[in-house]
C-alpha atoms as a PDB file:
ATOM      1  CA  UNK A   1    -119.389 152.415 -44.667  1.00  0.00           C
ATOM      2  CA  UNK A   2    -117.704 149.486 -43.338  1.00  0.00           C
ATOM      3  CA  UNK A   3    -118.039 146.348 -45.762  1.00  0.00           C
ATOM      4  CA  UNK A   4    -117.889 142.703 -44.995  1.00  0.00           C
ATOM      5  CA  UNK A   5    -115.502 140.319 -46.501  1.00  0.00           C
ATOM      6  CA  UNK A   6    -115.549 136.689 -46.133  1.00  0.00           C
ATOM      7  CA  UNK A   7    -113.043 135.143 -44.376  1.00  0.00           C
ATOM      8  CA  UNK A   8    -110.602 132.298 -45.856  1.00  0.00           C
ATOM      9  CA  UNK A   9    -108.857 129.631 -44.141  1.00  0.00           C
ATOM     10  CA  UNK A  10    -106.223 126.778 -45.469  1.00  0.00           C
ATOM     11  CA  UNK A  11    -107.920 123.460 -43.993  1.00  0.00           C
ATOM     12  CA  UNK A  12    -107.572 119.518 -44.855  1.00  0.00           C
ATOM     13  CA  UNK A  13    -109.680 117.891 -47.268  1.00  0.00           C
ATOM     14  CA  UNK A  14    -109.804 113.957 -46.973  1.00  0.00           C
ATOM     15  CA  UNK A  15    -110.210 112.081 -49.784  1.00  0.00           C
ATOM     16  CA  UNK A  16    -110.649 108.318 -50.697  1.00  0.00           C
ATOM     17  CA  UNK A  17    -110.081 106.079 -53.765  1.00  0.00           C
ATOM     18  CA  UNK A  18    -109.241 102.470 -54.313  1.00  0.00           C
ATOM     19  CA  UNK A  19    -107.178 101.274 -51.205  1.00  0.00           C
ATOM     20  CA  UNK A  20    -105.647 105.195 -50.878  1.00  0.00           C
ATOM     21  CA  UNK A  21    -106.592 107.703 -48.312  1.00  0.00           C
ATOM     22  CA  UNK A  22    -104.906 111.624 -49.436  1.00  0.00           C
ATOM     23  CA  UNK A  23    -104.581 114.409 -47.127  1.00  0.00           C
ATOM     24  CA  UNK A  24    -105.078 117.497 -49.483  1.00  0.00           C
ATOM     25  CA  UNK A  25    -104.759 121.229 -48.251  1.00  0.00           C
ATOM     26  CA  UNK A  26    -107.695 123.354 -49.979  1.00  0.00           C
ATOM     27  CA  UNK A  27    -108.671 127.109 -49.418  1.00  0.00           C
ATOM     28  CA  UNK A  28    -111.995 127.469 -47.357  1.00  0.00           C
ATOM     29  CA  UNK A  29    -114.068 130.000 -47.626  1.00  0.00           C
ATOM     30  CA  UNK A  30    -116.571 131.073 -44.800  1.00  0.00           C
ATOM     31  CA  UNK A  31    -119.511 133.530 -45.537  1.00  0.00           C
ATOM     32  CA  UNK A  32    -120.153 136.398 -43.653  1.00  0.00           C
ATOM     33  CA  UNK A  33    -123.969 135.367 -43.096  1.00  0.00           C
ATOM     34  CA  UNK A  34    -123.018 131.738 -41.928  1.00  0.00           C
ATOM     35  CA  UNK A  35    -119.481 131.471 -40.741  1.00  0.00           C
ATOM     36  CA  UNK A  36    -119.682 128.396 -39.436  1.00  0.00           C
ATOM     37  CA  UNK A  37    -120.119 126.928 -42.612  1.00  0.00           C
ATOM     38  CA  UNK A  38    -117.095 125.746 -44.761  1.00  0.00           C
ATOM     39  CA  UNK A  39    -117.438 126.322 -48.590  1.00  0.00           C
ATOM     40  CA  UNK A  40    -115.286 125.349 -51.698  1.00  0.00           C
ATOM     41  CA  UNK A  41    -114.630 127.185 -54.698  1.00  0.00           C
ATOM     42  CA  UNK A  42    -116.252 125.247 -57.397  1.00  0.00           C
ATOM     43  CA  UNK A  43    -112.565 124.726 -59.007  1.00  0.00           C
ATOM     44  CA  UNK A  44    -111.562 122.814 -55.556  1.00  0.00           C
ATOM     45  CA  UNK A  45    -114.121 120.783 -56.030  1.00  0.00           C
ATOM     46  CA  UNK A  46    -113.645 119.552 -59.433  1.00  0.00           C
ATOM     47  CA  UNK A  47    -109.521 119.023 -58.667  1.00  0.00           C
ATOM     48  CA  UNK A  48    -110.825 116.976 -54.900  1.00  0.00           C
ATOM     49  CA  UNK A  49    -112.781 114.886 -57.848  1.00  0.00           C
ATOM     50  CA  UNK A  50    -109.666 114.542 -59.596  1.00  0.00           C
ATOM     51  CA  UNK A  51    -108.054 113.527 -56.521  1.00  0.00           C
ATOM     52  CA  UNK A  52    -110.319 110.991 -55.845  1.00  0.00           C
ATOM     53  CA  UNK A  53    -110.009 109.475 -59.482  1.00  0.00           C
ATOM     54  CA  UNK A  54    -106.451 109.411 -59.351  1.00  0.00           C
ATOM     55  CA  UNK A  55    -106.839 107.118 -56.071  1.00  0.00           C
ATOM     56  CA  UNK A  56    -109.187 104.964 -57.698  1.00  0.00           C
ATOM     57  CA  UNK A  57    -106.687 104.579 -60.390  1.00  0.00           C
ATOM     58  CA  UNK A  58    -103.592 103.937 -58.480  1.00  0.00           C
ATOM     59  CA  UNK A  59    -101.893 106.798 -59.495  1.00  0.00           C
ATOM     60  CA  UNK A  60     -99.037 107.036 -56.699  1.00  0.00           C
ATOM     61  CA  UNK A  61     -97.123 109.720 -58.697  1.00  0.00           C
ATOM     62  CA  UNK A  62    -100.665 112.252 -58.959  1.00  0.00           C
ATOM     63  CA  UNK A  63    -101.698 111.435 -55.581  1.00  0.00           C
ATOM     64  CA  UNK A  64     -98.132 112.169 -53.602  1.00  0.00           C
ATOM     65  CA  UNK A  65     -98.363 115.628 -55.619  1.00  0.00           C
ATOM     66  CA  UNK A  66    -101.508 116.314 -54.811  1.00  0.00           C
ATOM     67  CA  UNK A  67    -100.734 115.945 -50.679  1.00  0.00           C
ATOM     68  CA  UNK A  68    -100.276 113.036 -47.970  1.00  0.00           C
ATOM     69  CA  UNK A  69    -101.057 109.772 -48.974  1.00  0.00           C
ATOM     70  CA  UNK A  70    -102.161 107.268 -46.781  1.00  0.00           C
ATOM     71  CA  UNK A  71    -102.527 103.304 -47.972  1.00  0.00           C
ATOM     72  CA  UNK A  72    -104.688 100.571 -46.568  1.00  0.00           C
ATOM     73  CA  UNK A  73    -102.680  97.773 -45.410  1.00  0.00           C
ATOM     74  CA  UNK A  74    -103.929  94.042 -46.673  1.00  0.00           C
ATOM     75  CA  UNK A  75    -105.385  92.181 -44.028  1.00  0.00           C
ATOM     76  CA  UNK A  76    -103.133  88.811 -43.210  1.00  0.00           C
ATOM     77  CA  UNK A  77    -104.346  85.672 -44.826  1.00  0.00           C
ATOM     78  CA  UNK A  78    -106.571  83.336 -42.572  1.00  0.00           C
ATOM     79  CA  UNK A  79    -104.815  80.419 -41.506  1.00  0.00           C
END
């Protein structure tokens, strides 16, 4: 008897914080009864919430580790 194994897939996570945008790579998981539905481990999770705290914080260092950062630029100064 055959059995049925979900199937996992690297994919991007976005996260936000504070003027930072990071590009994190995460393990998905899809279920065999709904594969069209992307799930997290519950450890991914918690460390995208970490993520997201670091960006809030500023921390350049954490967030560079973590995967590609993206920064908002200021808008100019009206004249």
């Amino acid at each position: 008897m055959a059995t049925s194994q979900s199937h996992r897939q690297r994919m991007i996570q976005w996260v936000t914080g504070g003027p930072y945008a990071v590009a994190v790579e995460v393990e998905a998981v899809f279920p065999v009864d709904d594969p069209s539905d992307a799930c997290l481990a519950p450890e991914t999770v918690r460390y995208l919430e970490q993520v997201a705290d670091w960006a809030e914080a500023g921390d350049l260092a954490a967030l560079m580790k973590a995967g590609r950062v993206y920064s908002r630029m200021s808008e100019p100064a009206a004249v």
